[in-house]
Protein backbone atom coordinates (compact mmCIF):
# COMPACT_ATOMS: atom_id res chain seq x y z
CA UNK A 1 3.13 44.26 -42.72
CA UNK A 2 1.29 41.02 -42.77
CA UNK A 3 -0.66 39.50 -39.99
CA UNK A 4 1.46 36.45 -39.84
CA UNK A 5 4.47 38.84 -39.28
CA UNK A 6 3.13 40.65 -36.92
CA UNK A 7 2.43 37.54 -34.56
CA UNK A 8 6.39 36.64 -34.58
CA UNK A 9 6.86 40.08 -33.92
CA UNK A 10 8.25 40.40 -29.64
CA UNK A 11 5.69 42.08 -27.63
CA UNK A 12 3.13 42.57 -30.13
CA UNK A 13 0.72 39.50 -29.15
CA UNK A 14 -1.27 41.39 -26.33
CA UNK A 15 -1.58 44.49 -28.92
CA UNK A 16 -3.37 41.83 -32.03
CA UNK A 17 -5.31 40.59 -29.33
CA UNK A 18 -7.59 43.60 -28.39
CA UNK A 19 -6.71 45.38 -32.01
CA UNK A 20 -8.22 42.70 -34.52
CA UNK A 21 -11.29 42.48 -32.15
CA UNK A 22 -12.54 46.03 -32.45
CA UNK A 23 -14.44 47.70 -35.44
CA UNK A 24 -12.93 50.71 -37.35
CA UNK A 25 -15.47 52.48 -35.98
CA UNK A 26 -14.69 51.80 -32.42
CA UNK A 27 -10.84 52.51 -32.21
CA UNK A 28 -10.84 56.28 -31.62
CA UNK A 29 -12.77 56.65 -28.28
CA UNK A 30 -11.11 53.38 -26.93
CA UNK A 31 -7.80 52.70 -28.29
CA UNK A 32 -6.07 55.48 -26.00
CA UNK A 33 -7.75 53.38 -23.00
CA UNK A 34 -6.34 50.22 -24.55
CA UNK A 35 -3.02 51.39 -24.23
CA UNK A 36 -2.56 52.19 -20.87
CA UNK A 37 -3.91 48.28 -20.09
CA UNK A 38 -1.02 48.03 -17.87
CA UNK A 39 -2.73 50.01 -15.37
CA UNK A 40 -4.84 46.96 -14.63
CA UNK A 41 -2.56 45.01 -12.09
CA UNK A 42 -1.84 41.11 -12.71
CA UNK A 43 -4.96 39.17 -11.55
CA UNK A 44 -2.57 36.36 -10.29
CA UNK A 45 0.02 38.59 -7.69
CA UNK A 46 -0.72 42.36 -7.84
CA UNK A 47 2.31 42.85 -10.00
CA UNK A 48 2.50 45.82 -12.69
CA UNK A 49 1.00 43.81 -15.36
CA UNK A 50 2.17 43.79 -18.80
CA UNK A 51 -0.67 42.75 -21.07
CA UNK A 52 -3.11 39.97 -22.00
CA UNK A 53 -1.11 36.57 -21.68
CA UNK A 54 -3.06 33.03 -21.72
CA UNK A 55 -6.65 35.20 -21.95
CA UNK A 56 -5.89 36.70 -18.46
CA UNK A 57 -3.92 40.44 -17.75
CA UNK A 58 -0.97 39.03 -16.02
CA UNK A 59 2.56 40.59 -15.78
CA UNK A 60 5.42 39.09 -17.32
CA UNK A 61 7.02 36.73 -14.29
CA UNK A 62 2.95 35.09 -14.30
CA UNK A 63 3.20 35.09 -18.17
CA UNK A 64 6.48 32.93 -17.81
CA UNK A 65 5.43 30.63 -14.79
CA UNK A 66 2.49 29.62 -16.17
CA UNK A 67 4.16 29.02 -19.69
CA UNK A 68 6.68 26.65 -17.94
CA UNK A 69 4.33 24.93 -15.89
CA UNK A 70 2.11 23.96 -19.20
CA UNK A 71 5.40 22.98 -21.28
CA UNK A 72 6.66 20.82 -18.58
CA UNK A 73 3.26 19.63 -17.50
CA UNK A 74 4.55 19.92 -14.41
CA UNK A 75 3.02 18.79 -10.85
CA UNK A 76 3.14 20.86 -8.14
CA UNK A 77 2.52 20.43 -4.32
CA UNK A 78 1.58 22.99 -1.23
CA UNK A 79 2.97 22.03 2.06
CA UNK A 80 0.49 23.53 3.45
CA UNK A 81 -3.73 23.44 3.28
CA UNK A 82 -3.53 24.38 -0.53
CA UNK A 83 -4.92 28.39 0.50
CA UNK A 84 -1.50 30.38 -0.08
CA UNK A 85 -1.74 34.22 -0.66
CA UNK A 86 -0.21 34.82 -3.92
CA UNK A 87 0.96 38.29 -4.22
CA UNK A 88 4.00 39.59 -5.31
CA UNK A 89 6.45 38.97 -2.50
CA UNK A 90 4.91 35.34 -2.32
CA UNK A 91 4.17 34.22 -5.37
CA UNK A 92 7.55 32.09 -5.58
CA UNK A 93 6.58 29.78 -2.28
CA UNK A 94 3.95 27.64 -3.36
CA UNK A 95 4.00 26.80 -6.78
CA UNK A 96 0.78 24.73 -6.55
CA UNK A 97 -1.62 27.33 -5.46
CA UNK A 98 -0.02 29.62 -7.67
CA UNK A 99 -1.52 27.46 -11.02
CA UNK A 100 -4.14 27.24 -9.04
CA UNK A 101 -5.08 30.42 -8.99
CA UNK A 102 -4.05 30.89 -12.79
CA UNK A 103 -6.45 28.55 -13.53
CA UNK A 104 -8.95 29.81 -11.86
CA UNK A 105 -8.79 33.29 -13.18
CA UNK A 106 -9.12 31.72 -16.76
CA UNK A 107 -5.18 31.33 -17.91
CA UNK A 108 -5.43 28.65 -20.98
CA UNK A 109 -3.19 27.69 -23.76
CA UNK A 110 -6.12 27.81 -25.55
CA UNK A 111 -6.83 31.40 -24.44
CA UNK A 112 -3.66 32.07 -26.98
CA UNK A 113 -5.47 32.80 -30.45
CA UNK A 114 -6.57 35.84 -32.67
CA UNK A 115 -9.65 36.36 -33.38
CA UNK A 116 -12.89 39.04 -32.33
CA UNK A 117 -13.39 39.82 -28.87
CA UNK A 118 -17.31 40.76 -28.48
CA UNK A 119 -18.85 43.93 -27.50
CA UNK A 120 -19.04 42.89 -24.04
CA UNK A 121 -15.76 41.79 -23.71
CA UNK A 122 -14.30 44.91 -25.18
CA UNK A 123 -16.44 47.07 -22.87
CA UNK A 124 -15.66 45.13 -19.66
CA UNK A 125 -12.26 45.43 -19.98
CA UNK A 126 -13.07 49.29 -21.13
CA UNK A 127 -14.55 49.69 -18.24
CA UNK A 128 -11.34 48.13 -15.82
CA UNK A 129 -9.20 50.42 -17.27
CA UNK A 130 -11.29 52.97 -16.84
CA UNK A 131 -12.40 52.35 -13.44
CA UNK A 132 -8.39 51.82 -12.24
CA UNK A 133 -7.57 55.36 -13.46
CA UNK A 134 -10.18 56.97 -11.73
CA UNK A 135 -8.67 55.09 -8.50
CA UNK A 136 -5.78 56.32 -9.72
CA UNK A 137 -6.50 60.14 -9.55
CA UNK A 138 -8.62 59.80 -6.64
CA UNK A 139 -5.72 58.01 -4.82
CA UNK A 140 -3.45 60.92 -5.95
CA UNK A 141 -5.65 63.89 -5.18
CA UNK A 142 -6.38 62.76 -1.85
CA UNK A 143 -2.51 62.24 -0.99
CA UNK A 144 -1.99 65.76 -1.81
CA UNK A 145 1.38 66.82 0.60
CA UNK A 146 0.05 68.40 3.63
CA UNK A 147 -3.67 67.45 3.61
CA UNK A 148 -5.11 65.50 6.56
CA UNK A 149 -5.84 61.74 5.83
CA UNK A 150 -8.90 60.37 7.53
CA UNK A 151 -8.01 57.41 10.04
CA UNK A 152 -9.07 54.08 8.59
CA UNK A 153 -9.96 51.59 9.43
CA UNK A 154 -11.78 52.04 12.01
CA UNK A 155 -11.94 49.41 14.54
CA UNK A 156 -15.00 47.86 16.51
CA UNK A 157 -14.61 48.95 20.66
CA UNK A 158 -15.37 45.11 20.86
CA UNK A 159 -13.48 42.67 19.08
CA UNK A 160 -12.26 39.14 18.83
CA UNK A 161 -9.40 40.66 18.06
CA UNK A 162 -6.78 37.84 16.62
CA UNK A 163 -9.84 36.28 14.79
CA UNK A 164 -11.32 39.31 13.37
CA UNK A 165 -7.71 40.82 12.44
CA UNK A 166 -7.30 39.81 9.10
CA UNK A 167 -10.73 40.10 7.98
CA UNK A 168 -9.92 43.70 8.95
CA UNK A 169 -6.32 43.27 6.91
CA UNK A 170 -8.24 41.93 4.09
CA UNK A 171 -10.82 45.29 4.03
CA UNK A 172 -8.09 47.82 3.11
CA UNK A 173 -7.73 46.06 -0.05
CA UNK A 174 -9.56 47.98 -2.86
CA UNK A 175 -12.04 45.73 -5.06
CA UNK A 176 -10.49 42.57 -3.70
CA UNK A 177 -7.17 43.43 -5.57
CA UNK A 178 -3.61 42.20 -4.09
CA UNK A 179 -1.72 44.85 -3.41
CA UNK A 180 0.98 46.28 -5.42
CA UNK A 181 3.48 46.00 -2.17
CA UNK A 182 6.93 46.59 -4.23
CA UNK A 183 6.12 49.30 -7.09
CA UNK A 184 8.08 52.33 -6.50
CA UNK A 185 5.35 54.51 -6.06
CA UNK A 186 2.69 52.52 -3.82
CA UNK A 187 3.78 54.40 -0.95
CA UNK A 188 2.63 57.67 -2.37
CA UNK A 189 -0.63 56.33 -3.81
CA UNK A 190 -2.11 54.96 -0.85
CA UNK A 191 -0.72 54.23 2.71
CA UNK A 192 -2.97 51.17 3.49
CA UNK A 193 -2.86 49.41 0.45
CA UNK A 194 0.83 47.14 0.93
CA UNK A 195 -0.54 45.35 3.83
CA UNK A 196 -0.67 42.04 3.83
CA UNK A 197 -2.55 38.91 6.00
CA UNK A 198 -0.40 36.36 7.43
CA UNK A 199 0.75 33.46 5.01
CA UNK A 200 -2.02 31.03 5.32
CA UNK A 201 -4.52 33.76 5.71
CA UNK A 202 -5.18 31.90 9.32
CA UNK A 203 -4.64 34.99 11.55
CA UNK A 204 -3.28 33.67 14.77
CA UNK A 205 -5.71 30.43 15.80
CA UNK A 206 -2.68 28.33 17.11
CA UNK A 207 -5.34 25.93 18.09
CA UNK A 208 -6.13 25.25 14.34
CA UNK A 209 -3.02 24.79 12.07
CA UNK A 210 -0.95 21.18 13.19
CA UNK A 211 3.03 21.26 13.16
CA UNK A 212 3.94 19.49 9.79
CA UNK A 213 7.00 18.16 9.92
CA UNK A 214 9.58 19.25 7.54
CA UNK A 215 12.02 15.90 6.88
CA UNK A 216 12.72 12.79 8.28
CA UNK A 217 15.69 11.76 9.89
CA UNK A 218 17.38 9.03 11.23
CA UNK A 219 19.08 9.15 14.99
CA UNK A 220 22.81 8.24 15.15
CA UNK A 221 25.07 7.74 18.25
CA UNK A 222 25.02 10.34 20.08
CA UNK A 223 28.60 12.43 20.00
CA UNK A 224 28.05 15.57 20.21
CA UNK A 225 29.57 17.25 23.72
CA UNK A 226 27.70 18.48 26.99
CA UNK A 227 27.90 22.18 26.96
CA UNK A 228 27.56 24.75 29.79
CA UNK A 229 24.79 27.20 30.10
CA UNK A 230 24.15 30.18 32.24
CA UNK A 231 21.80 28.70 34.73
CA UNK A 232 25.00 26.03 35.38
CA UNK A 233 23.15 23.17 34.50
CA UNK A 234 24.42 20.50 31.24
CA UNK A 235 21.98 20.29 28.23
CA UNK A 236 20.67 16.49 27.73
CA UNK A 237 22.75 15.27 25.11
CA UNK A 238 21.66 16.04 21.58
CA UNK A 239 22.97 14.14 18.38
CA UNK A 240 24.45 15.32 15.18
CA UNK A 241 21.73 14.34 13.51
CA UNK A 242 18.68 16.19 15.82
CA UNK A 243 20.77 19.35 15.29
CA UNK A 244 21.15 19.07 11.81
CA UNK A 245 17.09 18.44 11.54
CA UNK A 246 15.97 21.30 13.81
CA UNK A 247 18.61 23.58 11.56
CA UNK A 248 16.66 22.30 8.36
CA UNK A 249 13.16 23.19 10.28
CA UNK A 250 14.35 26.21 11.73
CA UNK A 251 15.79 27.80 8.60
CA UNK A 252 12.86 26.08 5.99
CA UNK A 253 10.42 27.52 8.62
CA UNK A 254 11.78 30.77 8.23
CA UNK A 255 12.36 31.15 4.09
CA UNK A 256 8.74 30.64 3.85
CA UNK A 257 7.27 33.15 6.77
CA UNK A 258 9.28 35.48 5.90
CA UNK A 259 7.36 38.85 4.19
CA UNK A 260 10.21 39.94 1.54
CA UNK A 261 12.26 37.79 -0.85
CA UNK A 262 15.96 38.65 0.26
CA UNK A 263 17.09 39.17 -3.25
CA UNK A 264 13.98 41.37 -4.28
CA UNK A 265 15.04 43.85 -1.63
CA UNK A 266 18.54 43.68 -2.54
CA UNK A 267 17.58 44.30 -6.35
CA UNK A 268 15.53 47.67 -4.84
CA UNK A 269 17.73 49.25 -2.54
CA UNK A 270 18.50 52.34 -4.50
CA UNK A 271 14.71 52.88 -4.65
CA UNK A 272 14.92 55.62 -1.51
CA UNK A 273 12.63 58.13 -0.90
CA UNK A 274 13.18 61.72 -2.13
CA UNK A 275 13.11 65.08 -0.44
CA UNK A 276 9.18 65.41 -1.67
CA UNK A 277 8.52 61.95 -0.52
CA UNK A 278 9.91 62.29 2.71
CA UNK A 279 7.76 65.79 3.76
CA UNK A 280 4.71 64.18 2.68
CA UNK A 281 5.17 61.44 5.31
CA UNK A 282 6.93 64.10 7.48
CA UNK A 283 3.55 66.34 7.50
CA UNK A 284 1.09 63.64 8.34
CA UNK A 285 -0.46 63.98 11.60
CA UNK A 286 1.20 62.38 14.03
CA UNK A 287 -1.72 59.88 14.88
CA UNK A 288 -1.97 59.23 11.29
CA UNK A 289 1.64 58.12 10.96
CA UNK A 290 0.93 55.56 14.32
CA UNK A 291 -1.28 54.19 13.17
CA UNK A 292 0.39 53.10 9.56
CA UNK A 293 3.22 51.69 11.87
CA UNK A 294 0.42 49.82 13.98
CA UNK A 295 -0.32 48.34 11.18
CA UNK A 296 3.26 47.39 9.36
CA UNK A 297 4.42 45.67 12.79
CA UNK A 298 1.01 43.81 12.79
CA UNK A 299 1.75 42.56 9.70
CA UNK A 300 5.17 41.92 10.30
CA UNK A 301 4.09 39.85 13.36
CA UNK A 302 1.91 37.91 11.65
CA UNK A 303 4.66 36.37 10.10
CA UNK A 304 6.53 35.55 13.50
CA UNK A 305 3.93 33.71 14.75
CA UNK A 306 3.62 31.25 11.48
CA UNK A 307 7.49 31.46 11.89
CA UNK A 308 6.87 29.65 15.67
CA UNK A 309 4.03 27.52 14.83
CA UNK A 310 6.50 25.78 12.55
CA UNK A 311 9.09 25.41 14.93
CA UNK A 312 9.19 21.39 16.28
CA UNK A 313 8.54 21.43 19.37
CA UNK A 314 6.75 25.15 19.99
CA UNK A 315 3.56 23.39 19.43
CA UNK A 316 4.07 20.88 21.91
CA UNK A 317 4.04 23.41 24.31
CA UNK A 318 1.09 24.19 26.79
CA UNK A 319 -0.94 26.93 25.09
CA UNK A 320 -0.51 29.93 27.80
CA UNK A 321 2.97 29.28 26.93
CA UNK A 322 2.90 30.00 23.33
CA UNK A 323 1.03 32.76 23.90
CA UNK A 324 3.50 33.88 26.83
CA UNK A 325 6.61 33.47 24.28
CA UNK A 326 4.64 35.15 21.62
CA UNK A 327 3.11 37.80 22.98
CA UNK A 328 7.15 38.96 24.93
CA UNK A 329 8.95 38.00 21.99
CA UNK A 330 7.16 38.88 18.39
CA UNK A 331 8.39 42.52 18.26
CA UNK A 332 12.15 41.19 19.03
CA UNK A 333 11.95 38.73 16.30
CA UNK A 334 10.68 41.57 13.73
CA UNK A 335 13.62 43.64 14.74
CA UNK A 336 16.42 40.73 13.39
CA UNK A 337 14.61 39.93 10.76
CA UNK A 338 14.86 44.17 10.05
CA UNK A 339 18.39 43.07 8.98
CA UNK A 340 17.44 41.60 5.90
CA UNK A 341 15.25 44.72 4.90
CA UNK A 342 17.98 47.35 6.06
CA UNK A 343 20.90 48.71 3.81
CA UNK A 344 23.54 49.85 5.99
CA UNK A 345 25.26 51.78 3.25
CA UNK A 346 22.75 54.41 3.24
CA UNK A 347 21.17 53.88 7.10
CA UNK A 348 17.90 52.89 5.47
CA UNK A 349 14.98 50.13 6.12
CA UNK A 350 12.78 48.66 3.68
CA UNK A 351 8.91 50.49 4.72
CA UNK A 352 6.07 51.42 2.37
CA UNK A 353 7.65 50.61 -0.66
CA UNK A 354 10.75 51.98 -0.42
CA UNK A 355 13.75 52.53 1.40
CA UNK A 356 13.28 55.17 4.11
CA UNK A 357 15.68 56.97 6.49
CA UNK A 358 15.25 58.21 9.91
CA UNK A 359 13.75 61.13 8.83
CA UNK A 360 10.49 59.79 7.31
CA UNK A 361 8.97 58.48 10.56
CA UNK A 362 9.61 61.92 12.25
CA UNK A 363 6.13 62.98 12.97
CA UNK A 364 5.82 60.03 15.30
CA UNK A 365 7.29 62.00 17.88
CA UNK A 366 9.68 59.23 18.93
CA UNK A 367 13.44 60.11 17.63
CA UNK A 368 15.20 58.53 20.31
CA UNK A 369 13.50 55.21 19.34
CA UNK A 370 13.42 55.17 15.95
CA UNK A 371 17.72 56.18 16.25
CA UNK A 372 18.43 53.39 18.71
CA UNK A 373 16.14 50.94 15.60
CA UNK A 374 18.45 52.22 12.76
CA UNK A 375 21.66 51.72 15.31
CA UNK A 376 20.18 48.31 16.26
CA UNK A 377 20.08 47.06 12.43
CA UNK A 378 23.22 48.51 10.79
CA UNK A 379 24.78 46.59 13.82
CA UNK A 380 23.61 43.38 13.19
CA UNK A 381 23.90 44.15 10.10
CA UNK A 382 27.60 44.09 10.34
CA UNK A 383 27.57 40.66 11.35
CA UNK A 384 27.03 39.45 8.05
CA UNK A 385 24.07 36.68 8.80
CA UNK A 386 23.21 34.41 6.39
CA UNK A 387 19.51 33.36 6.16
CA UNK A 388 20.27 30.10 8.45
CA UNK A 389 21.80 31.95 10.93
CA UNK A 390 18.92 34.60 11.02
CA UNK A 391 16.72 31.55 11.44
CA UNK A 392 18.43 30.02 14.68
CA UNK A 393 19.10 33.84 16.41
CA UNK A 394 14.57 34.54 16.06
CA UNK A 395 14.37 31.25 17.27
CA UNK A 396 16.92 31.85 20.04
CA UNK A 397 15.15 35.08 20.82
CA UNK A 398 11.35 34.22 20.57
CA UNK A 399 11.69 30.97 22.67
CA UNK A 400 13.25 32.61 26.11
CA UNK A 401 13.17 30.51 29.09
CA UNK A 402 12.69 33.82 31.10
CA UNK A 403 9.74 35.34 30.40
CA UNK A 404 7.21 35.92 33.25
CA UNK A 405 4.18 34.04 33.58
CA UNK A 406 5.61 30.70 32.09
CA UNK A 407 3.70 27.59 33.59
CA UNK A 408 6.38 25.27 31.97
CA UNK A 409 9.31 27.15 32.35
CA UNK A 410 12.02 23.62 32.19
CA UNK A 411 9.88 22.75 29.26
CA UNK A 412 10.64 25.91 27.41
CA UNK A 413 14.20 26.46 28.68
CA UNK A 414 14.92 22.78 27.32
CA UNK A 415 13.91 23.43 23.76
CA UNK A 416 15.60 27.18 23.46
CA UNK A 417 19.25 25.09 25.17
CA UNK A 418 18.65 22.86 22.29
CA UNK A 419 18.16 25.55 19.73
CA UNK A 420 21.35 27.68 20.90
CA UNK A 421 23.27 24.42 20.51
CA UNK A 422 21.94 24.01 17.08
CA UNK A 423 22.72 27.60 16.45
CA UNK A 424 26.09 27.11 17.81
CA UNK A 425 26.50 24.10 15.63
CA UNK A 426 25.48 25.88 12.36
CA UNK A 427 28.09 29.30 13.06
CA UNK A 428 30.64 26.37 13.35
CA UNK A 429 29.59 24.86 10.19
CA UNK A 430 30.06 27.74 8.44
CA UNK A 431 33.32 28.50 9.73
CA UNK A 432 32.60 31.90 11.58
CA UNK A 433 34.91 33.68 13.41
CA UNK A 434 35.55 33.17 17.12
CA UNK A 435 32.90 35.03 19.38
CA UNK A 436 30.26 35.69 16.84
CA UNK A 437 28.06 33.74 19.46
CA UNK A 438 28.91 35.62 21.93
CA UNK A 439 28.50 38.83 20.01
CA UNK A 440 24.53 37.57 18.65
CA UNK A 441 23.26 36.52 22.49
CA UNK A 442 24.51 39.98 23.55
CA UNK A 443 21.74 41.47 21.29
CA UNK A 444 18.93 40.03 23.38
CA UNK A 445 19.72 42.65 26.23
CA UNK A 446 19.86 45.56 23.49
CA UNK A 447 16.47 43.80 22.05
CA UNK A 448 14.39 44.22 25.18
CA UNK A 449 15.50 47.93 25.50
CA UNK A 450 13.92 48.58 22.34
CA UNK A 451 10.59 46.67 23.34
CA UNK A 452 10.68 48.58 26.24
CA UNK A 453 10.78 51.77 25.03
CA UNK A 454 8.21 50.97 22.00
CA UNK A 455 6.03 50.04 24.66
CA UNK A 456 6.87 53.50 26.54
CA UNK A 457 5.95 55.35 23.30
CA UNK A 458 3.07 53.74 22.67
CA UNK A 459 1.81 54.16 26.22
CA UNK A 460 2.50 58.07 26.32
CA UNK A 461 0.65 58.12 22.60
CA UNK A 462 -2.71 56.16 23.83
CA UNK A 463 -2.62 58.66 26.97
CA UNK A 464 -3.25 61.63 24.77
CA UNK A 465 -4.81 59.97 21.97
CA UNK A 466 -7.20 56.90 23.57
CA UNK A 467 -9.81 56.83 21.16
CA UNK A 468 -7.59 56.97 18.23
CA UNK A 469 -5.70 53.29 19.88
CA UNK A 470 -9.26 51.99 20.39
CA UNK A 471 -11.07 52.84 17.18
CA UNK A 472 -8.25 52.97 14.59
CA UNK A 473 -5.00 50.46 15.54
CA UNK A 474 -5.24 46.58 14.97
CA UNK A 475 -6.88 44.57 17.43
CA UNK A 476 -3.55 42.44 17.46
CA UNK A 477 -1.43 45.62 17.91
CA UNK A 478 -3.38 46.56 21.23
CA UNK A 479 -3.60 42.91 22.74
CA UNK A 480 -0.16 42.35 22.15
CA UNK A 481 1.21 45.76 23.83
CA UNK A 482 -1.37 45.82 26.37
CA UNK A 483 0.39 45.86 30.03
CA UNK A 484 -2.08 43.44 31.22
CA UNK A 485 -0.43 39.92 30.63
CA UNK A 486 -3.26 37.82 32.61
CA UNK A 487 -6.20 39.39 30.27
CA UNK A 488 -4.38 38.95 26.78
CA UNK A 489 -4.13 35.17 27.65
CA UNK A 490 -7.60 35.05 28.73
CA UNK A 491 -8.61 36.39 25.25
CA UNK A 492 -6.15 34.09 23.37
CA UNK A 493 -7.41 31.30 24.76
CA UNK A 494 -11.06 32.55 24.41
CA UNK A 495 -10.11 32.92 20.69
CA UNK A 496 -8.23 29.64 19.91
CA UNK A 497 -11.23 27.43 21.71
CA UNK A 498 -13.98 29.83 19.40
């Protein structure tokens, strides 16, 4: 077959690539390395990649973005400080830093040619491959079922905490790779490498990211009704048009914080774990297994709090009060937003990398939690939210009028009235049934239980294991959970004036 038919030939560009560039004498030792390229993961997201595309080792979805953006010469735009994460639950967010960081990792149209790749191209790229399936192995050796895992990582006694957190995120990643969160098998490799930093990579400084608004609007005569709330007192009147803005911000806010694509989970929801799987994570130590949920829900948080920094009107808030709402309300939030991550067919939730049952978090020692979690999701499950109305009930939730230690409590119980209205407004817009309102505020009681008893767990866990909590979970994780309200602000504020 002839060169030139070769290159029309589907698939076979990446091959031509790395074959025409090596000497006869060179293909036996290397070209069984060549072909397992893929282990290599795509230097844009993390993704399984799928070959050389542009001059970089990208996986197809990278391959296609970046082949769209150069035919339509396209310009792009981040809403936000132009920093994005791009891995492979986020790549889809911010289209700008995404080119960005094709660029910047060499992706060319002129990259696209044949021709002889040197010596020390051919041995770098020898050398990757190489050095990935020696991770590889290691990784698999040392996740042997039944054999102890050391704790990692381990934590200074004195932290910063919420400014140091992601650095410490950041230095479970191997080599400065992304993590490959969705590929079937991550969980198995290596227990700390899915974990992602919050969005902007910001930890939680409130003090340094400003609200950006997310549309303008224009005010109209006010028409819509007084309505009632529990404390007996009216709502000041809000127009059509306020409502429909906050349920733009509100539901924008919460597309782009959130950690998982709602139609990538859906697509991987018969990816469950298997009998094998499941004993592996059943036979981990127990403080081993802690501290891997320490460190999903401090991930998971980090989200919330971007979620609420992009709320209007959170910001305008006195600072001990953000922290107040944040620090009572996070863990609720992460719980509803469970629902999108849970498959009630099957009683499963989205962790690690696949779908896990009850049964794989059994060494925590907690079954009467984690049963009252799985009840708590296939519930609200059955509601049948859509993303909007997911966005207005964490809203709801996180900005609660009655939390303790509240310094502007009217302030606060002002903006969550005007957010249940806005809920209520949206449910009516999309012509739910009777009561669902009724049926989503009576969560909130069923929501506090479950903090509660978390926070039980977790206190009965650091009484028999304190070192492990000081050494080995998130700085976040303990500030959060602490008992000591008073002393967590003290260190916010500490932080956020640093």
């Amino acid at each position: 077959m002839r060169l030139t038919a070769l290159r029309s030939h589907p698939g076979i560009h990446c091959f031509l690539f790395i074959l025409v560039s090596l000497r006869k004498d060179s293909l036996p030792q290397f070209e069984a390395d060549i072909s397992q390229i893929e282990i290599i993961p795509c230097k844009i997201c993390g993704d399984k990649s799928s070959g050389i595309h542009y001059g970089v080792i990208t996986c197809e979805g990278c391959k296609g973005f970046f082949r769209r953006s150069q035919q339509s010469n396209a310009t792009y735009s981040c809403p936000r400080q132009k920093n994005c994460l791009i891995d492979r639950t986020s790549r889809n967010r911010c289209q700008h830093c995404r080119l960005q960081k094709c660029l910047a990792v060499g992706m060319s149209r002129d990259a696209v040619k044949f021709g002889r790749m040197s010596k020390k191209q051919r041995d770098s790229l020898y050398a990757e491959v190489q050095k990935h399936r020696m991770q590889q192995q290691q990784r698999e050796h040392q996740q042997q079922p039944g054999e102890a895992e050391p704790l990692t990582p381990t934590y200074n006694g004195i932290t910063n905490g919420l400014t140091e957190l992601n650095n410490d995120l950041s230095n479970l990643y191997m080599d400065g790779h992304t993590p490959d969160v969705g590929k079937a098998d991550s969980g198995m490799n290596n227990f700390y490498l899915d974990i992602q930093p919050s969005p902007d990579q910001s930890g939680l400084d409130i003090n340094g990211i400003k609200q950006e608004p997310i549309c303008e609007y224009t005010a109209v005569p006010d028409f819509f009704p007084y309505c009632s709330f529990t404390n007996g007192e009216t709502s000041p009147t809000v127009s059509m048009a306020e409502l429909e803005h906050l349920a733009q911000n509100i539901s924008k806010s919460h597309i782009e914080t959130c950690q998982y694509l709602r139609e990538e989970l859906q697509q991987i929801t018969w990816q469950t774990y298997v009998q094998e799987e499941i004993e592996i994570y059943q036979n981990k130590p127990r403080e081993v297994m802690w501290q891997l949920c320490a460190i999903k829900i401090t991930e998971a948080i980090q989200y919330v709090v971007e979620f609420a920094k992009r709320i209007d009107g959170f910001m305008e808030l006195c600072q001990n009060d953000q922290i107040v709402l944040l620090k009572a309300g996070s863990l609720e939030v992460v719980f509803v937003r469970m629902c999108r991550a849970f498959d009630p067919q099957n009683s499963t939730v989205y962790f690690d990398g696949k779908y896990a049952g009850p049964d794989v978090f059994k060494s925590l020692g907690c079954d009467d939690l984690i049963s009252s979690i799985f009840e708590f999701g296939k519930s609200l499950c059955s509601l049948h939210l859509g993303e909007d109305e997911i966005a207005l009930f964490s809203a709801y939730v996180l900005i609660s009028a009655d939390r303790l230690w509240l310094q502007e409590k009217v302030k606060v119980e002002k903006l969550q009235q005007k957010i249940q209205l806005t809920l209520q407004h949206v449910l009516q817009k999309n012509h739910r049934e009777d009561g669902i309102l009724t049926k989503l505020l009576s969560k909130v009681s069923t929501l506090r239980a479950l903090c509660n008893r978390h926070t039980e767990k977790l206190t009965s866990f650091k009484a028999i294991h304190p070192d492990i909590v000081r050494a080995h979970f998130p700085p976040l994780y303990k500030e959060l959970f602490s008992s000591d309200c008073i002393s967590l602000c003290g260190c916010f504020k500490a932080v956020m004036c640093h």
